[in-house]
N, C-alpha and C. Protein backbone atom coordinates (compact mmCIF):
# COMPACT_ATOMS: atom_id res chain seq x y z
N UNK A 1 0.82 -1.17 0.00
CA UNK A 1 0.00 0.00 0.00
C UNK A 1 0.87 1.25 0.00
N UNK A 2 0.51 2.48 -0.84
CA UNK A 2 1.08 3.09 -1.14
C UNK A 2 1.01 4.45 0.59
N UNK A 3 2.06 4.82 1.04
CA UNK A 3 1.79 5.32 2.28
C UNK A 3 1.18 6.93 1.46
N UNK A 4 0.65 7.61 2.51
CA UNK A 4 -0.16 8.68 1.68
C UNK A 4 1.01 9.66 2.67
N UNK A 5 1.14 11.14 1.91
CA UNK A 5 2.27 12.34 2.13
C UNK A 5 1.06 13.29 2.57
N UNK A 6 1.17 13.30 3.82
CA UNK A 6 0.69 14.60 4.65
C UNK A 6 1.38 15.59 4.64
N UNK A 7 0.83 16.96 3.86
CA UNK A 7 1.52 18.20 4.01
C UNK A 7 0.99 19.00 5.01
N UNK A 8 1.85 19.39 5.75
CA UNK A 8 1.02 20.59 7.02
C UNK A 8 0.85 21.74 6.67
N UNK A 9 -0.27 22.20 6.51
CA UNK A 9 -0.05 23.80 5.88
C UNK A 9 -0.24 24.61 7.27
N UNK A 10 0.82 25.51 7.50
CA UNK A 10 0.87 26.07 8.53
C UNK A 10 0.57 28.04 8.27
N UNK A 11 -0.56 28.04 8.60
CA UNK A 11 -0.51 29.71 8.15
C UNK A 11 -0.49 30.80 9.70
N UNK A 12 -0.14 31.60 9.07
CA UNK A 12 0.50 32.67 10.15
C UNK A 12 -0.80 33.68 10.29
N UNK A 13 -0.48 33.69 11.88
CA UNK A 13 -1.78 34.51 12.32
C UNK A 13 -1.41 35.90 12.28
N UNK A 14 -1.90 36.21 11.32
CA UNK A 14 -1.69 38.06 11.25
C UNK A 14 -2.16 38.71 11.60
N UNK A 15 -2.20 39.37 12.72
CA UNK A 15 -2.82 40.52 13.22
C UNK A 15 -3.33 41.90 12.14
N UNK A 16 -4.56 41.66 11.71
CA UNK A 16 -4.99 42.48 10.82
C UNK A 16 -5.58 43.43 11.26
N UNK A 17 -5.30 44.42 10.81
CA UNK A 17 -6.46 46.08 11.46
C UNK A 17 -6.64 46.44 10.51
N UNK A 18 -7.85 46.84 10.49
CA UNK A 18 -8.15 48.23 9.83
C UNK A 18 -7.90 49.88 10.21
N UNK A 19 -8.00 50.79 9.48
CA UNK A 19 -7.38 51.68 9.77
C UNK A 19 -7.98 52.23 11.10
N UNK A 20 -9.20 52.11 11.56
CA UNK A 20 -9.51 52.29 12.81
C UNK A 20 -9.01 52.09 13.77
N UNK A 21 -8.74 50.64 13.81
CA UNK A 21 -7.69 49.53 14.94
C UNK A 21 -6.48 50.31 14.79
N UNK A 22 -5.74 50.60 13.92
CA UNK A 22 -4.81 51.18 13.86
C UNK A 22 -4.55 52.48 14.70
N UNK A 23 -5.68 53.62 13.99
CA UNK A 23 -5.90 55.03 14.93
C UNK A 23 -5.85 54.62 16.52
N UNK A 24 -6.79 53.41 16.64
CA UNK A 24 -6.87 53.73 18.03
C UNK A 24 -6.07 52.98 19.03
N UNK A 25 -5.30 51.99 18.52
CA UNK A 25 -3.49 51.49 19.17
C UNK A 25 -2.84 52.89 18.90
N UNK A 26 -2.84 53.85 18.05
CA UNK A 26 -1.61 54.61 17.99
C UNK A 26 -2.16 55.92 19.00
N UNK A 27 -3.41 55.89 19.02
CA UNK A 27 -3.91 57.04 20.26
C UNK A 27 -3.69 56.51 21.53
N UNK A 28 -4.48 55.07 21.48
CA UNK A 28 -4.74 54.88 23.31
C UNK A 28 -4.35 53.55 23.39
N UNK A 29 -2.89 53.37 23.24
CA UNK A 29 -2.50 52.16 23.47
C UNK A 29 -2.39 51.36 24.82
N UNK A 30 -2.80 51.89 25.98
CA UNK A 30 -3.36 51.18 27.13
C UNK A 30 -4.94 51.23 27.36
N UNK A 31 -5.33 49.80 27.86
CA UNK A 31 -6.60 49.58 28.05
C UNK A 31 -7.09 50.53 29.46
N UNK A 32 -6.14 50.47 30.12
CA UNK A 32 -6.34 51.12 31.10
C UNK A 32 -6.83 52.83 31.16
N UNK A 33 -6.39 53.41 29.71
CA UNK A 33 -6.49 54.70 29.12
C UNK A 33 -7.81 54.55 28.55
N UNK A 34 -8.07 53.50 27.88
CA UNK A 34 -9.29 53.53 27.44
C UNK A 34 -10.78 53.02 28.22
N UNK A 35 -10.33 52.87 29.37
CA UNK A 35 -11.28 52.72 29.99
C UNK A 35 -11.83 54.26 31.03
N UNK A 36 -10.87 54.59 31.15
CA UNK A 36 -10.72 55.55 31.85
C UNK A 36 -11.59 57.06 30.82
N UNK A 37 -11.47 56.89 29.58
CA UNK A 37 -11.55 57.58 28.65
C UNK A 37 -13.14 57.38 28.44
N UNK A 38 -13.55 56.12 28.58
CA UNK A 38 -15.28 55.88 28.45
C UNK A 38 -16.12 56.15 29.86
N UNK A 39 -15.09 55.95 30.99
CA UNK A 39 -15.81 56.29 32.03
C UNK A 39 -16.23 57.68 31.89
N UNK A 40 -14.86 58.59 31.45
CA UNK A 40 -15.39 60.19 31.45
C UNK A 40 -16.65 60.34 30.43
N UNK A 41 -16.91 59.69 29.35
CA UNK A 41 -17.72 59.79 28.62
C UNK A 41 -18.91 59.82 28.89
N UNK A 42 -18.79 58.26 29.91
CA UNK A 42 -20.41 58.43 30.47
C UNK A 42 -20.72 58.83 31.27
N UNK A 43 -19.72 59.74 32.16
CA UNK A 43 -20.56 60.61 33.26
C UNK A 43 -20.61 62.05 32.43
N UNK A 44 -19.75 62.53 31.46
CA UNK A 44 -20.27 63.88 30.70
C UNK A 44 -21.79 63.74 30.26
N UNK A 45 -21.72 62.30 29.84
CA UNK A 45 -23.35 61.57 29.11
C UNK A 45 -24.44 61.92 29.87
N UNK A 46 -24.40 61.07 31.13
CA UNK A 46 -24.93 61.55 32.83
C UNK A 46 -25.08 62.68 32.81
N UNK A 47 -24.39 63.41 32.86
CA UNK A 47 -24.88 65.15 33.56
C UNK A 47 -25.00 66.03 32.46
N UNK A 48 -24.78 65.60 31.20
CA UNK A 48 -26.10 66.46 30.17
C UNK A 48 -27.29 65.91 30.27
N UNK A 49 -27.62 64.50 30.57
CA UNK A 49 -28.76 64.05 30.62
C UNK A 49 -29.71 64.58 31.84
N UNK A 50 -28.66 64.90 32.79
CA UNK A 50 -29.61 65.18 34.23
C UNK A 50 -29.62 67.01 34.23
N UNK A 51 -29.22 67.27 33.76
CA UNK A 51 -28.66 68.62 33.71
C UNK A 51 -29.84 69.14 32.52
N UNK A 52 -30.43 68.08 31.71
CA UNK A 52 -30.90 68.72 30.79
C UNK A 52 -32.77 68.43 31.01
N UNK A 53 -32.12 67.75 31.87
CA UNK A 53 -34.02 67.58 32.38
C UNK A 53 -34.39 68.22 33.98
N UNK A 54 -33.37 68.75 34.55
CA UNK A 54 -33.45 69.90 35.45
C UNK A 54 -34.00 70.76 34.48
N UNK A 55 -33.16 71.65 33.91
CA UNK A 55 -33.25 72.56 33.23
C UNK A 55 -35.02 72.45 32.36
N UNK A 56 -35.42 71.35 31.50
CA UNK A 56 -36.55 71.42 30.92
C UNK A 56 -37.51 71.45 32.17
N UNK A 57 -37.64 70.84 33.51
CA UNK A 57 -38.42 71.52 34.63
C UNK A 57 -38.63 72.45 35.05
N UNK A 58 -37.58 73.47 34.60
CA UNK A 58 -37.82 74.91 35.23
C UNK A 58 -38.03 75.77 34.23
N UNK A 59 -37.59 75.48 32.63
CA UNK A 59 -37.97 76.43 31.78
C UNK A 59 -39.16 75.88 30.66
N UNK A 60 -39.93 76.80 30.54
CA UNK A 60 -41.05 76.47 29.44
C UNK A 60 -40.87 76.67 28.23
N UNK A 61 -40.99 75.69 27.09
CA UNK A 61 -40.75 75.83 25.97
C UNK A 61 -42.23 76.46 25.19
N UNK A 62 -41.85 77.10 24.34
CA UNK A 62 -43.62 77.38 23.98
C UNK A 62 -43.41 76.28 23.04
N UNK A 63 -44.82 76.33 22.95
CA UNK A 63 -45.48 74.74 21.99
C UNK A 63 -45.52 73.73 22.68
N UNK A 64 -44.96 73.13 23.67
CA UNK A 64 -44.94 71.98 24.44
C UNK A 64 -45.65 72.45 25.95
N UNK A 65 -46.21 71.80 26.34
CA UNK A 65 -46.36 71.42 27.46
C UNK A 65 -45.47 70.90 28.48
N UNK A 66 -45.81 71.85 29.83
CA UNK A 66 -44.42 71.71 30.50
C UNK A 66 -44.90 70.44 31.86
N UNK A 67 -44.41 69.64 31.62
CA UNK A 67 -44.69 68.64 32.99
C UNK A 67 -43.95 68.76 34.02
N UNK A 68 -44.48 68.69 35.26
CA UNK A 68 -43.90 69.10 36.55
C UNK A 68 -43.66 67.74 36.89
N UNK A 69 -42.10 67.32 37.26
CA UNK A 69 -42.02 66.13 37.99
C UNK A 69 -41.22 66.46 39.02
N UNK A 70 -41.42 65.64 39.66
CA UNK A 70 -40.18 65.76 41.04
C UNK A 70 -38.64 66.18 40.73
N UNK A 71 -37.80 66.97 40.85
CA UNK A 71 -36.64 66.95 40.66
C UNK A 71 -35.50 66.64 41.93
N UNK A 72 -35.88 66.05 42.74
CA UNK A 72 -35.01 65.43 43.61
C UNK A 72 -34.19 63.91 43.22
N UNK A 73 -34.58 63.16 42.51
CA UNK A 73 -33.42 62.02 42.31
C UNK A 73 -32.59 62.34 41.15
N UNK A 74 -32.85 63.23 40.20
CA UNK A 74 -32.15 63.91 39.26
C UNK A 74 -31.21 64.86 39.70
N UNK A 75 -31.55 66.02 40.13
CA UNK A 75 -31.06 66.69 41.43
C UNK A 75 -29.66 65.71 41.91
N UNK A 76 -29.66 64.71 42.70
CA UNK A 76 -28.79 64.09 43.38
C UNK A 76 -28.08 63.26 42.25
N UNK A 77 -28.31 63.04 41.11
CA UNK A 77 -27.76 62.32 40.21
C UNK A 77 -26.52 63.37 39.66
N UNK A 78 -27.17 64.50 39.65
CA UNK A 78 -26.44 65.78 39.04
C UNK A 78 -25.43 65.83 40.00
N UNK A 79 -25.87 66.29 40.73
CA UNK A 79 -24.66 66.46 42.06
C UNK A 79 -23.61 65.65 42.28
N UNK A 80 -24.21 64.30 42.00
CA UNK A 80 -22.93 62.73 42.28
C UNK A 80 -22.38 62.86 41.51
N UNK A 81 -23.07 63.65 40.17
CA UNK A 81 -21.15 63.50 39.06
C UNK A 81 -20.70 64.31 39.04
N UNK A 82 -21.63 65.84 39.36
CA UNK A 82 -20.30 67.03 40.01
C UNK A 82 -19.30 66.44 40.76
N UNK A 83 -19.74 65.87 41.63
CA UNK A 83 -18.71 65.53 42.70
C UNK A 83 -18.07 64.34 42.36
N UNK A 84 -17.77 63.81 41.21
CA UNK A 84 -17.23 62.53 40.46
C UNK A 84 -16.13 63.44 40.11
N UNK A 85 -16.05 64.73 39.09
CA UNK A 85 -15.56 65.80 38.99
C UNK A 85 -14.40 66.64 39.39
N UNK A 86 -15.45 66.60 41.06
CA UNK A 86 -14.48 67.54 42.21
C UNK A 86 -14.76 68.60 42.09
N UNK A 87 -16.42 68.74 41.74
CA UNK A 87 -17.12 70.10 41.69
C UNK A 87 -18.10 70.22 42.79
N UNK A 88 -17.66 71.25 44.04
CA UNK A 88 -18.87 70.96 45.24
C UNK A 88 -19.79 72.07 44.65
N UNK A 89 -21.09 71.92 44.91
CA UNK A 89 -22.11 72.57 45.13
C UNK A 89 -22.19 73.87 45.71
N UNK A 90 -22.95 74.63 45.86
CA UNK A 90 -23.00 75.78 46.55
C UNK A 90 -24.67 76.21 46.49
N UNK A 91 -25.21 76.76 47.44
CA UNK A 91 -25.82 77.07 48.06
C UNK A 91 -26.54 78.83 47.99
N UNK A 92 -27.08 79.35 47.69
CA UNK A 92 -27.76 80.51 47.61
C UNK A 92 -28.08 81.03 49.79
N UNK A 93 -27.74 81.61 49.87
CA UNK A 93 -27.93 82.11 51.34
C UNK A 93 -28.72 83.37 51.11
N UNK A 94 -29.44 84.06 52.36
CA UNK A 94 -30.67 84.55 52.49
C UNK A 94 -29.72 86.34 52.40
N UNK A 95 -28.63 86.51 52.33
CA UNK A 95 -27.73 87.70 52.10
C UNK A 95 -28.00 87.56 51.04
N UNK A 96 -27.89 87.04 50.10
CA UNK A 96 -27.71 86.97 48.20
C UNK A 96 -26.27 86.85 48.01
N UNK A 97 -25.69 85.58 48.90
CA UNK A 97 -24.48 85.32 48.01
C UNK A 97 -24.46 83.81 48.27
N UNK A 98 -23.51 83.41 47.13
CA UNK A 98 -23.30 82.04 47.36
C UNK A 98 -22.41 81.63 48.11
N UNK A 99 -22.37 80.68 49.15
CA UNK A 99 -21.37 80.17 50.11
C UNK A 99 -21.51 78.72 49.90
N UNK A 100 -20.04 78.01 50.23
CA UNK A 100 -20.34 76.67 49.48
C UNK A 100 -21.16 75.69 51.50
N UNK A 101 -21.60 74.65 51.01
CA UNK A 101 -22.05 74.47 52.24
C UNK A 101 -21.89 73.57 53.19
N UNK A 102 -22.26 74.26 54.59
CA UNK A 102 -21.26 73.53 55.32
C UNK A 102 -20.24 74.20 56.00
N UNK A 103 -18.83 73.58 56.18
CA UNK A 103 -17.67 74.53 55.98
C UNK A 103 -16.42 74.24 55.02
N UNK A 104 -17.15 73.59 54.00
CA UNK A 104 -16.19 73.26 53.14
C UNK A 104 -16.17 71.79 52.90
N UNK A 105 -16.56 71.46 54.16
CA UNK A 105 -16.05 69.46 54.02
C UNK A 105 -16.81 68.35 53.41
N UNK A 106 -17.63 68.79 51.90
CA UNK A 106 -17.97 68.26 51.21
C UNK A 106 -19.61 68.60 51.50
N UNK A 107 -19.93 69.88 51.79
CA UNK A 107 -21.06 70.26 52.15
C UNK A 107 -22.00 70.00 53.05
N UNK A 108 -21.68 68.47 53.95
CA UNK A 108 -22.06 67.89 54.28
C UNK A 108 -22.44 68.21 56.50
N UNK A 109 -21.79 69.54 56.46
CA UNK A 109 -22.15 70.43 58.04
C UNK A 109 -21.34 69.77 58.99
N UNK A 110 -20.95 68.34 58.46
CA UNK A 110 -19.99 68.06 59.61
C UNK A 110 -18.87 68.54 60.38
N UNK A 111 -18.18 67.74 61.57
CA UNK A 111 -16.83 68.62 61.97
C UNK A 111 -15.77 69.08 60.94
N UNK A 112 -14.92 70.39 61.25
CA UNK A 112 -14.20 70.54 60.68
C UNK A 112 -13.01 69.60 60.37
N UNK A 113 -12.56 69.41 59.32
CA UNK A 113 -11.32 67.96 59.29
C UNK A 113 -10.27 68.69 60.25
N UNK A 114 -9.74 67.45 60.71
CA UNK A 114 -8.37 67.30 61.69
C UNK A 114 -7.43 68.38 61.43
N UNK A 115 -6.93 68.81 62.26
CA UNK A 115 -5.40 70.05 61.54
C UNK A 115 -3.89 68.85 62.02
N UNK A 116 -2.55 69.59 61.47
CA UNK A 116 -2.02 68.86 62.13
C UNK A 116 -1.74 68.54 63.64
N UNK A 117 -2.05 69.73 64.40
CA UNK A 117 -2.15 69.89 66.29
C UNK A 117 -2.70 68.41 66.52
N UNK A 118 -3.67 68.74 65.77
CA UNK A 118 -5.12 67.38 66.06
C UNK A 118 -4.32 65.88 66.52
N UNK A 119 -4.21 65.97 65.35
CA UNK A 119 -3.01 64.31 65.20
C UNK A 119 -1.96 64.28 65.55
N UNK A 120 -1.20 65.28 66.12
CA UNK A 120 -0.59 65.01 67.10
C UNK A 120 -1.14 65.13 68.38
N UNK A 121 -1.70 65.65 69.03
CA UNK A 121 -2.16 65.58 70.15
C UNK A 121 -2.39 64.53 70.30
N UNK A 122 -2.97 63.71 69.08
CA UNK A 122 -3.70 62.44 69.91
C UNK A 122 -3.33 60.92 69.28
N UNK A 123 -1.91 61.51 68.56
CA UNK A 123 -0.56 60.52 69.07
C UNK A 123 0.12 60.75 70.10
N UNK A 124 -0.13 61.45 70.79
CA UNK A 124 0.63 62.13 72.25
C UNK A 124 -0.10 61.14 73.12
N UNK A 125 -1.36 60.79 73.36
CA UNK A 125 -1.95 60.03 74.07
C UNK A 125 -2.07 58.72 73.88
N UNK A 126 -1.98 58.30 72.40
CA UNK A 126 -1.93 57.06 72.62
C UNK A 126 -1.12 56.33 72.98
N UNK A 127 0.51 56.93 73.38
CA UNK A 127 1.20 55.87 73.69
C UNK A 127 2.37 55.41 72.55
N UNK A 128 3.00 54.08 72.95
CA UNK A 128 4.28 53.95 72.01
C UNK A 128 3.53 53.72 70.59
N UNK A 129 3.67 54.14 69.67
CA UNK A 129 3.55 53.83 68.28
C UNK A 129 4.34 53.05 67.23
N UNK A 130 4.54 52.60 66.45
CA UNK A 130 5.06 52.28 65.59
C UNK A 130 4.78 52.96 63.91
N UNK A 131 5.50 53.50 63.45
CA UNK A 131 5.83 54.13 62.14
C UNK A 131 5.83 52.93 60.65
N UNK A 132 5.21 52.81 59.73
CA UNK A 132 5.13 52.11 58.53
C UNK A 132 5.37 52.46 57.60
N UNK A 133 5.82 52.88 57.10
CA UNK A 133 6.19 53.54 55.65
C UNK A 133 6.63 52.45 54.02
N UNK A 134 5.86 52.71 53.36
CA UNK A 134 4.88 51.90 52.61
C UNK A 134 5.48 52.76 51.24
N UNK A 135 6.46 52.07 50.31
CA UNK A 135 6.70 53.08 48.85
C UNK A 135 6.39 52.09 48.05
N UNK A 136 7.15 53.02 46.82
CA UNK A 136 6.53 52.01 44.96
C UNK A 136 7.13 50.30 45.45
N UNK A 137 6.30 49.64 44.46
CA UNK A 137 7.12 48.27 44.45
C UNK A 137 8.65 48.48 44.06
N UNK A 138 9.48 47.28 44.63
CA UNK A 138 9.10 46.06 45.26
C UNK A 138 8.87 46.95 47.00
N UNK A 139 7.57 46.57 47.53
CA UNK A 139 7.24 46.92 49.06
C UNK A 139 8.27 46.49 49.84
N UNK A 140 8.85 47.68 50.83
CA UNK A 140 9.71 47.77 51.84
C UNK A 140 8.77 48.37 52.75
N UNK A 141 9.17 47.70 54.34
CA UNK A 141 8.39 48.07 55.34
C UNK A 141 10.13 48.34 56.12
N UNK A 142 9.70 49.72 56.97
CA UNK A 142 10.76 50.04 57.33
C UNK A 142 10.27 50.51 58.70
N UNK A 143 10.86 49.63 59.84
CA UNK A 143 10.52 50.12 61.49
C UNK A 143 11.13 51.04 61.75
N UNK A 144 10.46 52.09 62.88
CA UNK A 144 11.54 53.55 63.31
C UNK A 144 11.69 52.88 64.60
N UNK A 145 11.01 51.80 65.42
CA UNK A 145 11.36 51.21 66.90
C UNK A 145 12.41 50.24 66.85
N UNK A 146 12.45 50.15 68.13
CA UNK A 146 13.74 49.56 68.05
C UNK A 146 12.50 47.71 68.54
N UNK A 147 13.22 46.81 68.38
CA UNK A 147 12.39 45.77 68.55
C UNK A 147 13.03 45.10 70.07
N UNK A 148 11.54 44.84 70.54
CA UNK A 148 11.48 44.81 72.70
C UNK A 148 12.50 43.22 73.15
N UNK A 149 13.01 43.46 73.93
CA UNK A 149 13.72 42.74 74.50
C UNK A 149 12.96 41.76 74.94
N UNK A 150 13.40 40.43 74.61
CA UNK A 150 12.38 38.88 75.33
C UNK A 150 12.43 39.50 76.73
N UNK A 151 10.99 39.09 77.47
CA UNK A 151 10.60 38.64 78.12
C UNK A 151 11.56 38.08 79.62
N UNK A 152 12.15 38.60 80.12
CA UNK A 152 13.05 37.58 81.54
C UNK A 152 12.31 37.31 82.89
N UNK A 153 12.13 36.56 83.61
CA UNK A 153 11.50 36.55 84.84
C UNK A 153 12.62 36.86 86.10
């Protein structure tokens, strides 16, 4: 019997793009960029959307009919991506000026944040501490104490 000749055809996987694929490896060649890049997208998306149906609640278009809906979960939708942002709010006060609200600490009336006195004072009280200091990889942990003597009876 005649043995039969197996040829292997071996073809090469080519990474093919089109010129799109192309543009957008040579713009945003980390995924990490491009994710980052759609997140901003959809919160700009978000707060024209909420921003734009505030706005159609308070102004009347002629020819349409203006429907009154609640604007409180829109309202707070708006606000969460200001503050996605790092845009606080502010407040209209009964003087006629705007003050942001609160005293700054995210509008929210609570205590004022810690100063440095603060935190020290009240490492002063707690007692012996230990120091951690934590940099880029590869992680080094570096003690400022000295380490306690065993135990003797």
């Amino acid at each position: 019997m005649p043995e039969e000749i197996k040829e292997e055809v071996v073809e090469e996987v080519v990474d093919k793009k089109g010129p799109l694929g192309k543009l957008k490896d040579a713009i945003l060649p980390d995924a990490d960029e491009q994710a980052a890049i759609i997140s901003t997208a959809v919160r700009i998306t978000v707060l024209a959307w909420s921003g734009g149906i505030l706005t159609l609640n308070y102004v009347a278009i002629p020819g349409v009919p203006q429907q009154k809906i609640d604007p409180t979960f829109i309202a707070s939708v708006f606000t969460g991506v200001l503050a996605s942002f790092g845009i606080q709010t502010a407040s209209k006060k009964g003087d006629g000026t705007m003050k942001m609200n609160g005293n700054g600490n995210g509008g929210n009336g609570g205590p004022a944040p810690a100063t440095t006195k603060d935190i020290e004072a009240i490492l002063a009280k707690a007692g012996p501490t230990q120091t951690i200091r934590i940099e880029q990889a590869p992680l080094k942990i570096i003690s400022d104490t000295k380490p306690q003597e065993p135990y003797k009876m």
